[in-house]
PDB file of N, CA and C in Angstrom:
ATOM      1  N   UNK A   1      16.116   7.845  32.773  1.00  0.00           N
ATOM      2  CA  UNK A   1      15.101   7.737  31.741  1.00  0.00           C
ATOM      3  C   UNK A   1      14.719   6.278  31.536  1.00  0.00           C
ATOM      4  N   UNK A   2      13.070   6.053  31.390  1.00  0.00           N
ATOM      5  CA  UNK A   2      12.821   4.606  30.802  1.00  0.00           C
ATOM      6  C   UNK A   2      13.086   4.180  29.595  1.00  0.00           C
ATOM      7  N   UNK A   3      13.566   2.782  29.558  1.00  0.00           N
ATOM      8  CA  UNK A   3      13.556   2.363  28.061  1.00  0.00           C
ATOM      9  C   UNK A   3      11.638   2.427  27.808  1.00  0.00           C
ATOM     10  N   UNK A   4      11.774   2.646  26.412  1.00  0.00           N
ATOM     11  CA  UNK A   4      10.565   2.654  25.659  1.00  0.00           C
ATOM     12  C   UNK A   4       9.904   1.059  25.235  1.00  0.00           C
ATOM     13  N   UNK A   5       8.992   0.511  25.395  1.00  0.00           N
ATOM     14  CA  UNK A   5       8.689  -1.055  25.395  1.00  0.00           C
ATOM     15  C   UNK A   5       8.259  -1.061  23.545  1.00  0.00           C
ATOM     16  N   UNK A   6       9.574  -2.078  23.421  1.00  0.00           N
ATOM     17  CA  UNK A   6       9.380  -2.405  21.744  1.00  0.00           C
ATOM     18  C   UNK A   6       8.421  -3.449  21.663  1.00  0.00           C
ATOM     19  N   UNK A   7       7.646  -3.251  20.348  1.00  0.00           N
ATOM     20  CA  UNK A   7       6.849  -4.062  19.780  1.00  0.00           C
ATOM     21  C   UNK A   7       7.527  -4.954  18.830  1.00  0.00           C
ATOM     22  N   UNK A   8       6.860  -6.411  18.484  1.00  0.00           N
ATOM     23  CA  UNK A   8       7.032  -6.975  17.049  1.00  0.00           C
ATOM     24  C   UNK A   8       6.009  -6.750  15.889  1.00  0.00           C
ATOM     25  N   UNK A   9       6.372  -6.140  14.765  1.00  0.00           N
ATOM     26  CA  UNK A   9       5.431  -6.206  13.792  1.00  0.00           C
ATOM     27  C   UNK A   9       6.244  -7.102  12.887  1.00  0.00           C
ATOM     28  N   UNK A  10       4.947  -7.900  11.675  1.00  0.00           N
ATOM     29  CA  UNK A  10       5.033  -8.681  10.855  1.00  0.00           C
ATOM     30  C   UNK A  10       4.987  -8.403   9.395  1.00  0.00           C
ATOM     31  N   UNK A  11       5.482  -7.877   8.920  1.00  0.00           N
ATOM     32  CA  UNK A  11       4.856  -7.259   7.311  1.00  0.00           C
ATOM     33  C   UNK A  11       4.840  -8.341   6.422  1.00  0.00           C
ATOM     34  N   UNK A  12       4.160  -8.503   5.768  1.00  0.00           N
ATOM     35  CA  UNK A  12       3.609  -9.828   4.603  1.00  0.00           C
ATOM     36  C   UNK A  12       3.171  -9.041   3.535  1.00  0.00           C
ATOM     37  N   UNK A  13       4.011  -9.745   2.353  1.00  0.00           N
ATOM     38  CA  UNK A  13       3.123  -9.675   0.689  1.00  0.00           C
ATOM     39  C   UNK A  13       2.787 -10.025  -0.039  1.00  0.00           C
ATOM     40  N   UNK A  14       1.833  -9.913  -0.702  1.00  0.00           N
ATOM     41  CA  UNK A  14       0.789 -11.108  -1.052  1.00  0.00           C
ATOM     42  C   UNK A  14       1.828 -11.070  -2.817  1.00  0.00           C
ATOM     43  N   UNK A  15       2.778 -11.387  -2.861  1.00  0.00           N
ATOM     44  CA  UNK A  15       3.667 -11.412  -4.153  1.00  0.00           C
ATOM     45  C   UNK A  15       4.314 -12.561  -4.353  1.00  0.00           C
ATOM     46  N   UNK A  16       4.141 -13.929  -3.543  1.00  0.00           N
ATOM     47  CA  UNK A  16       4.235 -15.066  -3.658  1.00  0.00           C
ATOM     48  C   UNK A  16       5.448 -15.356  -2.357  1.00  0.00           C
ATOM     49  N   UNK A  17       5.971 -14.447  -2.089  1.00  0.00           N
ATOM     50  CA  UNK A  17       7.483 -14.745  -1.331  1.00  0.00           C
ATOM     51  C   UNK A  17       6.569 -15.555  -0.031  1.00  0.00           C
ATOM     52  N   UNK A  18       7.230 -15.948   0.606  1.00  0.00           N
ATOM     53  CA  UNK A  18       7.037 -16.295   2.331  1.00  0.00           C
ATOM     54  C   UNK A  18       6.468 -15.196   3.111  1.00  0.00           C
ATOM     55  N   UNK A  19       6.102 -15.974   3.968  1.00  0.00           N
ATOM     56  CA  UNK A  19       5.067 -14.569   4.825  1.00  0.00           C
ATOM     57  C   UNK A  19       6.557 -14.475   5.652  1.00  0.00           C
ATOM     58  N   UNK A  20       6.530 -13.023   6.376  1.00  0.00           N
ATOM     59  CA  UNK A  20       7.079 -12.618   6.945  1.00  0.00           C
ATOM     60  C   UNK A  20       7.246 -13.767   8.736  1.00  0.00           C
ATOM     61  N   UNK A  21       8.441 -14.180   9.332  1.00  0.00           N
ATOM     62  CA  UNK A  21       8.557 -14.682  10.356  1.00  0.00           C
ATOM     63  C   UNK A  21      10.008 -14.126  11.137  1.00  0.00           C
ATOM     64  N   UNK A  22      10.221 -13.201  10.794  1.00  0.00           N
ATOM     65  CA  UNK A  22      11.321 -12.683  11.327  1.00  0.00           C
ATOM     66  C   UNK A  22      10.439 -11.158  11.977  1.00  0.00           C
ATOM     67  N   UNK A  23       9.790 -10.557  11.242  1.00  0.00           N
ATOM     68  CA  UNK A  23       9.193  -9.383  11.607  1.00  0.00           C
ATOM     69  C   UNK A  23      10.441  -8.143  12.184  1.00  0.00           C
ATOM     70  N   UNK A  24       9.725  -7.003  12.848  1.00  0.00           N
ATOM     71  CA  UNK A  24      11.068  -5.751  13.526  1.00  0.00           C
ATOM     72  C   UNK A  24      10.499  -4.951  13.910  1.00  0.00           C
ATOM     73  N   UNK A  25      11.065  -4.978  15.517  1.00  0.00           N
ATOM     74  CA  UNK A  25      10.708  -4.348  16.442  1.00  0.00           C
ATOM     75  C   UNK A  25      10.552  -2.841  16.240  1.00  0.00           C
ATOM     76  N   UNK A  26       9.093  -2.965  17.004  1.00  0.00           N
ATOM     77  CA  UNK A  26       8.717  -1.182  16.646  1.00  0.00           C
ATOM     78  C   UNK A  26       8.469  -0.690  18.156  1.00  0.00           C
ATOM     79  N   UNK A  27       8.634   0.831  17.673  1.00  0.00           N
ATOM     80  CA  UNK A  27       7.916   1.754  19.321  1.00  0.00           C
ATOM     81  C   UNK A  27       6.470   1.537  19.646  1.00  0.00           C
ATOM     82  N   UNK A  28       6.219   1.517  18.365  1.00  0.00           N
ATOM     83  CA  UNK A  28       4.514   1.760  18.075  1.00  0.00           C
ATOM     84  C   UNK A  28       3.611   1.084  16.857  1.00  0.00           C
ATOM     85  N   UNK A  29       2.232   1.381  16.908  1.00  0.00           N
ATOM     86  CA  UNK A  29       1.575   1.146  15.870  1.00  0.00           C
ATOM     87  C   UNK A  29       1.604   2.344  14.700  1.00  0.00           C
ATOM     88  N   UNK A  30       1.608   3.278  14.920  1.00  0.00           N
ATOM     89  CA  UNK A  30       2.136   4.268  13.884  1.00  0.00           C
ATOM     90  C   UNK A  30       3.303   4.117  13.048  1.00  0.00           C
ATOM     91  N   UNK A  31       4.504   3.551  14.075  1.00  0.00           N
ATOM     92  CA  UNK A  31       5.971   3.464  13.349  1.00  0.00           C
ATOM     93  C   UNK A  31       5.301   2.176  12.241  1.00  0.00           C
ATOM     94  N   UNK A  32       4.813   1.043  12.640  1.00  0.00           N
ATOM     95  CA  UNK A  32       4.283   0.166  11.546  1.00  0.00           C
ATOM     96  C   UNK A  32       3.624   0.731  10.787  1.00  0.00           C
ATOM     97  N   UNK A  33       3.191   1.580  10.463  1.00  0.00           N
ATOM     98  CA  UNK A  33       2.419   1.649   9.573  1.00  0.00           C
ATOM     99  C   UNK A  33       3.005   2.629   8.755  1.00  0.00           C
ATOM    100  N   UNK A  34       3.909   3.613   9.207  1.00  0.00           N
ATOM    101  CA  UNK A  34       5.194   4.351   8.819  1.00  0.00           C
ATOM    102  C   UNK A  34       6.122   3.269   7.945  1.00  0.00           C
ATOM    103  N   UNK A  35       6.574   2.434   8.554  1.00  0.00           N
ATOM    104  CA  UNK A  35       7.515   1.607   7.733  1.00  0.00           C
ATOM    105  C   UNK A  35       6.789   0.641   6.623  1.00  0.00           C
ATOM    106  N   UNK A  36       5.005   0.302   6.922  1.00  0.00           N
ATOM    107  CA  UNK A  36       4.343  -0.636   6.076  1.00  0.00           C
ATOM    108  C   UNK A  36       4.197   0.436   4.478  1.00  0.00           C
ATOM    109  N   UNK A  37       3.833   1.482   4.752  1.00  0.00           N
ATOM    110  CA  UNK A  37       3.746   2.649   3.803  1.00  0.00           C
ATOM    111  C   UNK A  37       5.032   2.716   3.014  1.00  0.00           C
ATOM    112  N   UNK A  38       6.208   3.083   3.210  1.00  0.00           N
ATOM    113  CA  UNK A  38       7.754   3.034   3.196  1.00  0.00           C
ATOM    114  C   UNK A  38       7.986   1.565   1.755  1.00  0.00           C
ATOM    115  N   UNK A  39       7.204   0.574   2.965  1.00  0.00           N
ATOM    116  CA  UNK A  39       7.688  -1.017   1.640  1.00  0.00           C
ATOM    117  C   UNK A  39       6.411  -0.484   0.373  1.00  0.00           C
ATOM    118  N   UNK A  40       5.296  -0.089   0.622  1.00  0.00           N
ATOM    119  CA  UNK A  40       4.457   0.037  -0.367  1.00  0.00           C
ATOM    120  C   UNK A  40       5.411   0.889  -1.393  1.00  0.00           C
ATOM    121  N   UNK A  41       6.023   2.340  -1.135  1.00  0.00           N
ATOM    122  CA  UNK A  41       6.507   2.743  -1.817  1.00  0.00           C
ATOM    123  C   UNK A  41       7.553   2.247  -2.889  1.00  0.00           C
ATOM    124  N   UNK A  42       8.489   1.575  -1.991  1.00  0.00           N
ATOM    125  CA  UNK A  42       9.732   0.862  -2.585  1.00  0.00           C
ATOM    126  C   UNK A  42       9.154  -0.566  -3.736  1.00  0.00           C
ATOM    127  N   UNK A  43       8.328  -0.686  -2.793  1.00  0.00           N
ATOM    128  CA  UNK A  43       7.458  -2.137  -4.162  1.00  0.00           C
ATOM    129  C   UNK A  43       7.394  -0.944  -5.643  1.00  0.00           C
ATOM    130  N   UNK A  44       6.517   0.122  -5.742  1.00  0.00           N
ATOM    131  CA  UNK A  44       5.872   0.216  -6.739  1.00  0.00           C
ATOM    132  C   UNK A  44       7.121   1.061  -7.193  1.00  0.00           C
ATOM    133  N   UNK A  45       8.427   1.259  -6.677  1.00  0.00           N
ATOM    134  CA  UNK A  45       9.599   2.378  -7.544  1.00  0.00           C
ATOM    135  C   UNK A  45      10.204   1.208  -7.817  1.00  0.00           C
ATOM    136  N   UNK A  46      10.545  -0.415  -7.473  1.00  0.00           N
ATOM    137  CA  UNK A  46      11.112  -1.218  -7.597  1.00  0.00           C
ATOM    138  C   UNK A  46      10.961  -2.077  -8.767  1.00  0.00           C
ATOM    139  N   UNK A  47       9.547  -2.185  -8.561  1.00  0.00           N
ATOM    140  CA  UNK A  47       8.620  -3.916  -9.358  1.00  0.00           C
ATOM    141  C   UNK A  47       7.469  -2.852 -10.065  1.00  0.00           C
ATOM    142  N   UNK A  48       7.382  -2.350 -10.732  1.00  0.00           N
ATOM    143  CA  UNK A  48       6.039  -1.158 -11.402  1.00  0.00           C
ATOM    144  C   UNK A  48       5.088  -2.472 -12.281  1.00  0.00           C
ATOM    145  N   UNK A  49       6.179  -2.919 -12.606  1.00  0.00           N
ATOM    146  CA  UNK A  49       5.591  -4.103 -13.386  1.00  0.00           C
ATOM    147  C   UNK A  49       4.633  -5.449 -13.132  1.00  0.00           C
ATOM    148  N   UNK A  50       4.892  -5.596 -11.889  1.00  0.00           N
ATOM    149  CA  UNK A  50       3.610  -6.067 -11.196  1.00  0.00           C
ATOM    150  C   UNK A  50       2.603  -5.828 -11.292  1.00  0.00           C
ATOM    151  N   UNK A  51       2.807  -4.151 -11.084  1.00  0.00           N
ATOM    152  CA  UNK A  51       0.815  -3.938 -10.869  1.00  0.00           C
ATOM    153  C   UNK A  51       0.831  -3.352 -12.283  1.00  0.00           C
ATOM    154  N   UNK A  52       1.764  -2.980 -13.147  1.00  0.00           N
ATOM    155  CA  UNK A  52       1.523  -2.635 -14.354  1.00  0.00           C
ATOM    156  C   UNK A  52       0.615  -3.751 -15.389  1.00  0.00           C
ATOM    157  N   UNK A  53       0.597  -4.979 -15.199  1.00  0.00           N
ATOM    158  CA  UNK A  53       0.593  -6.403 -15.833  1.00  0.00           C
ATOM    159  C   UNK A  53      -0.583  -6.574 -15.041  1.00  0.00           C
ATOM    160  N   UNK A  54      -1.338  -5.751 -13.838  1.00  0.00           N
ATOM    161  CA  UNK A  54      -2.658  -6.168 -13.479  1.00  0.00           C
ATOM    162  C   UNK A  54      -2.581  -7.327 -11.852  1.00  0.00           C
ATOM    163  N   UNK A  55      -1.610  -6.862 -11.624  1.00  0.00           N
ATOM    164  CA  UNK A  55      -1.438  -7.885 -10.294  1.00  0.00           C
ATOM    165  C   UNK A  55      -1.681  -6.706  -9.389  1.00  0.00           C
ATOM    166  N   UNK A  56      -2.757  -6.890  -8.262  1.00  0.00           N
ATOM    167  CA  UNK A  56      -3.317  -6.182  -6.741  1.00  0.00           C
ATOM    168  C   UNK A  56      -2.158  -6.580  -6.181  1.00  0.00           C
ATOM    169  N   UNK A  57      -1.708  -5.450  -5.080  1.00  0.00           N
ATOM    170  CA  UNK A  57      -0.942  -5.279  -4.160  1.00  0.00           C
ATOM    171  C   UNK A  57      -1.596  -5.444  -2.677  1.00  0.00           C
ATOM    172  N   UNK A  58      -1.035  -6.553  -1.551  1.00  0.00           N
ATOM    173  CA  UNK A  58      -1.646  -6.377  -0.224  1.00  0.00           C
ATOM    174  C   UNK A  58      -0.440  -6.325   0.458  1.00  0.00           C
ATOM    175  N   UNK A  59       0.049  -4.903   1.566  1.00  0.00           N
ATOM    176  CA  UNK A  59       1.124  -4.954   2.781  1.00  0.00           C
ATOM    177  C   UNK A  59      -0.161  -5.279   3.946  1.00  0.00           C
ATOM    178  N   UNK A  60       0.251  -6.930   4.392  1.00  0.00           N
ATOM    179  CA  UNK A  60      -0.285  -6.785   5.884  1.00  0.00           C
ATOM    180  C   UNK A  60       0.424  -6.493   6.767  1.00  0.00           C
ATOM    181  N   UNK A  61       0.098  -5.937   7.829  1.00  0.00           N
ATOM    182  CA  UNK A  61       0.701  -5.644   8.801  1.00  0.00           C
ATOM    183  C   UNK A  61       0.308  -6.503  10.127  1.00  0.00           C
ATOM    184  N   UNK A  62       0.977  -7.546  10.763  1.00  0.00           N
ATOM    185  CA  UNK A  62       0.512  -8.224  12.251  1.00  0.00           C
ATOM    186  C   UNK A  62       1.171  -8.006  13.091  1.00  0.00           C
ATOM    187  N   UNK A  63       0.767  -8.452  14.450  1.00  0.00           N
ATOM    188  CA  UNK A  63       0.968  -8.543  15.680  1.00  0.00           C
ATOM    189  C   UNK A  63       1.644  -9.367  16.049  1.00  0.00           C
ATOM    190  N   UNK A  64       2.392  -9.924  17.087  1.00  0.00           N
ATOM    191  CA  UNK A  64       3.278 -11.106  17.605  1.00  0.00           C
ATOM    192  C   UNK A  64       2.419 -12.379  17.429  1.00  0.00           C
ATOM    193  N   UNK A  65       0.935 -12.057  17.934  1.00  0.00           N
ATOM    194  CA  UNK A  65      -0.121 -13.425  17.901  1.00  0.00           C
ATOM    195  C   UNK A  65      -0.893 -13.373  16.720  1.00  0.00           C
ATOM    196  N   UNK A  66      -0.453 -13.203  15.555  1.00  0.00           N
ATOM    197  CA  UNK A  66      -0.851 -12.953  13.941  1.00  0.00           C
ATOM    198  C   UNK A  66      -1.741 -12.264  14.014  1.00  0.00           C
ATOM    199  N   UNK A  67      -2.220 -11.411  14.973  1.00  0.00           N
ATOM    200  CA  UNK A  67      -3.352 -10.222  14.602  1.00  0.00           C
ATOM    201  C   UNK A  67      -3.044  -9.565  13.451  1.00  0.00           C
ATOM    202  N   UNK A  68      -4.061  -9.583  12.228  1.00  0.00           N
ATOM    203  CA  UNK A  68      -3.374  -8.637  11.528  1.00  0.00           C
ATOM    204  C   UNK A  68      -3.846  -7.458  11.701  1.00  0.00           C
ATOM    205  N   UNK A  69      -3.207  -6.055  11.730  1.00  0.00           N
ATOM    206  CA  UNK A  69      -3.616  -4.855  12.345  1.00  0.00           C
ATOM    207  C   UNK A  69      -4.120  -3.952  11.374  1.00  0.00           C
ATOM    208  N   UNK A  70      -3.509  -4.533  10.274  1.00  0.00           N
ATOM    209  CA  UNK A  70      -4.103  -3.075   9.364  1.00  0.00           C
ATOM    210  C   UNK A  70      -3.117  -4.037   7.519  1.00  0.00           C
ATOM    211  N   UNK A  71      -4.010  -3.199   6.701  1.00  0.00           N
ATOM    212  CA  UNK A  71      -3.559  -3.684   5.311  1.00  0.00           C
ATOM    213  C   UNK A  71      -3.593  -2.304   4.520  1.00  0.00           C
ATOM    214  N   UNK A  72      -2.635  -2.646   3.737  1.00  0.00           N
ATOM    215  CA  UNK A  72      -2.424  -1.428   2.624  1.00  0.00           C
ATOM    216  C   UNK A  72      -2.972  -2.079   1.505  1.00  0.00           C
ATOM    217  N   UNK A  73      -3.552  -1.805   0.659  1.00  0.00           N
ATOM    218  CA  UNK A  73      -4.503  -2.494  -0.686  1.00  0.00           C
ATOM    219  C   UNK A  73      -3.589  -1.417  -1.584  1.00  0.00           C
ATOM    220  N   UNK A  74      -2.649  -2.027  -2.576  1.00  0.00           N
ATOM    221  CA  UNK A  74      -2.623  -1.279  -3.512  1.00  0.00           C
ATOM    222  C   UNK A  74      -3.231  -1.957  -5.063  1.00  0.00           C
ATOM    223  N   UNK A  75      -4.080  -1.176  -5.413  1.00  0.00           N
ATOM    224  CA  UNK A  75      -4.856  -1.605  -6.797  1.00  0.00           C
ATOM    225  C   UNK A  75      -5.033  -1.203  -8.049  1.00  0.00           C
ATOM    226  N   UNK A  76      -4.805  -2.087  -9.258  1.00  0.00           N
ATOM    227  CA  UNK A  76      -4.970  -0.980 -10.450  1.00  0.00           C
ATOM    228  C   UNK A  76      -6.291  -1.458 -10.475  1.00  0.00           C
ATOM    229  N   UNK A  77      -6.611  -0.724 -11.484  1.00  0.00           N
ATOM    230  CA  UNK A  77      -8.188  -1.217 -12.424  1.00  0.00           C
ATOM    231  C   UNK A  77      -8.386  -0.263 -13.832  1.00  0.00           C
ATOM    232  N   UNK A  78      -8.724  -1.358 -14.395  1.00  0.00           N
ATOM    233  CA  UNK A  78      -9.067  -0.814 -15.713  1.00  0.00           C
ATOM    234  C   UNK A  78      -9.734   0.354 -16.234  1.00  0.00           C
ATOM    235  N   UNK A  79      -9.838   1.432 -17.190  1.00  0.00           N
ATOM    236  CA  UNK A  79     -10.676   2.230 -17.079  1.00  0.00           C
ATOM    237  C   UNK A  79     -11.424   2.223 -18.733  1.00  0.00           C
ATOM    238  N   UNK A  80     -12.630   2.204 -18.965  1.00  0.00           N
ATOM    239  CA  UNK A  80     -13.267   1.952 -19.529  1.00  0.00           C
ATOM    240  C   UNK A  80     -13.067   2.655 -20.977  1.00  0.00           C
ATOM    241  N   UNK A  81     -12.909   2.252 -22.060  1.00  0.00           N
ATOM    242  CA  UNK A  81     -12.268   3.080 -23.429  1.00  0.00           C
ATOM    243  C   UNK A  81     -12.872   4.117 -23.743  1.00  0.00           C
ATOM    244  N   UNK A  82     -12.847   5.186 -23.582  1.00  0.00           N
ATOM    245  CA  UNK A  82     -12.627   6.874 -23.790  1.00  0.00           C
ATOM    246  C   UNK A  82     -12.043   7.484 -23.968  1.00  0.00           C
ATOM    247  N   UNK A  83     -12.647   8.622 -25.059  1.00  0.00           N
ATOM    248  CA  UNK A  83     -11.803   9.461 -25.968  1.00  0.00           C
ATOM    249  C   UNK A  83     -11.797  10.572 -24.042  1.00  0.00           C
ATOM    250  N   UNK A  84     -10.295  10.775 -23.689  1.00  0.00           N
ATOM    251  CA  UNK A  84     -10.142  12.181 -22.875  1.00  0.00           C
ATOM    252  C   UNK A  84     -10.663  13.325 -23.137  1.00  0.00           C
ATOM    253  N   UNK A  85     -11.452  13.707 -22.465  1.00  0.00           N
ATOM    254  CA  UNK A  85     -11.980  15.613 -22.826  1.00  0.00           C
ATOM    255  C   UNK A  85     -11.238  16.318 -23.114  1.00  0.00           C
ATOM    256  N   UNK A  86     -11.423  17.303 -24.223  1.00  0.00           N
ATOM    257  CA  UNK A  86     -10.434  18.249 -24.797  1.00  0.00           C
ATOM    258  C   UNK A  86     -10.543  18.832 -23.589  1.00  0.00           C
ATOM    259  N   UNK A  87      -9.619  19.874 -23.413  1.00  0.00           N
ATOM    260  CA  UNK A  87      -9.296  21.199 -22.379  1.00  0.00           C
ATOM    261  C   UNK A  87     -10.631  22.043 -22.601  1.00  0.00           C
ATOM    262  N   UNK A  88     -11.107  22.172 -23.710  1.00  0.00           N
ATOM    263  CA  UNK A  88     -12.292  23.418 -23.748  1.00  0.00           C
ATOM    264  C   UNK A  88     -13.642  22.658 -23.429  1.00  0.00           C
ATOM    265  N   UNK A  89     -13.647  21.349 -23.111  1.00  0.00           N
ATOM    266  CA  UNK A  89     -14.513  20.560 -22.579  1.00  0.00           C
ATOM    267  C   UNK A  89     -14.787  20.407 -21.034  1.00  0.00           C
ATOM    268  N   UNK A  90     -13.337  20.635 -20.542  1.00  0.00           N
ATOM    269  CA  UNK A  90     -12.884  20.422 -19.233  1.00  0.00           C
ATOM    270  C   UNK A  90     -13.404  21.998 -18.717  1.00  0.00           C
ATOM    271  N   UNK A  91     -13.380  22.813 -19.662  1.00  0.00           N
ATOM    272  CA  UNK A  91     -13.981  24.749 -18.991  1.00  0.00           C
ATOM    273  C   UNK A  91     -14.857  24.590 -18.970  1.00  0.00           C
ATOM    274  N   UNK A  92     -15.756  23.736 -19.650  1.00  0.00           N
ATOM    275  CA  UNK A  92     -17.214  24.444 -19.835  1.00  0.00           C
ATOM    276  C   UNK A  92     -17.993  24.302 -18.479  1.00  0.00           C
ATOM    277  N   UNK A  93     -18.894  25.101 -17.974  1.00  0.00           N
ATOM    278  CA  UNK A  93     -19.704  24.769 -16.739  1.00  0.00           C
ATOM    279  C   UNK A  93     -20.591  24.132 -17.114  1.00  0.00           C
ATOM    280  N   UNK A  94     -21.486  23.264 -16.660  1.00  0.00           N
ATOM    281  CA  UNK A  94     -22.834  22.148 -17.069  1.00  0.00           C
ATOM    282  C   UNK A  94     -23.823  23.858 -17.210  1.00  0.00           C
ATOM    283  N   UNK A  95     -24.579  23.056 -18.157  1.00  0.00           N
ATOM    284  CA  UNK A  95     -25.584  24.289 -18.639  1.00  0.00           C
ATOM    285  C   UNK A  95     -25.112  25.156 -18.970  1.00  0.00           C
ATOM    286  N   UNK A  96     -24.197  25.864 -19.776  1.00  0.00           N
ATOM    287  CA  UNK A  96     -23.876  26.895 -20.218  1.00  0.00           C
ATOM    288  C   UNK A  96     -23.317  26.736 -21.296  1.00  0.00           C
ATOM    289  N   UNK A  97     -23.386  25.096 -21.953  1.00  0.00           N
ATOM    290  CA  UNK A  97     -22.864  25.056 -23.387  1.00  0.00           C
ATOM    291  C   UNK A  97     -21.580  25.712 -24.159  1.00  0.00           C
TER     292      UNK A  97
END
């Protein structure tokens, strides 16, 4: 059987630390983006408070020659002051009052 040819990926976060220079070897571009998904998760069960306080989330993901291949954007945003629709607001069909 052949060995399978490993890749280097780079994951970086835009959360002040150091960019990533160690990076870890992958099969693929999927497995990166498998494991870039994975840190998104662990950020927001870890640090909530980051993006709770209004700080944007970026996982880049690069290549050995800093291509970056792909980004995860995680974002809050504000939502504009409104009373929530009652439930019997939420039934009604448009035009039928």
């Amino acid at each position: 059987m052949g060995c399978a040819e490993m890749s280097r990926y780079f994951f970086t976060l835009n959360d002040g630390l150091p960019p990533d220079d160690e990076g870890i070897e992958l099969s693929d571009l999927g497995s990166a983006r498998i494991e870039a998904v994975g840190m998104a998760a662990d950020l927001l069960r870890d640090r909530p408070e980051m993006l709770a306080q209004g700080n944007d989330w970026t996982v880049s993901v690069a290549d050995e020659s800093g291509l970056v291949l792909f980004q995860i954007l995680i974002v809050a945003t504000e939502a504009p002051a409104a009373p929530a629709p009652s439930p019997v607001q939420k039934m009604r069909m448009p035009g039928r009052g």
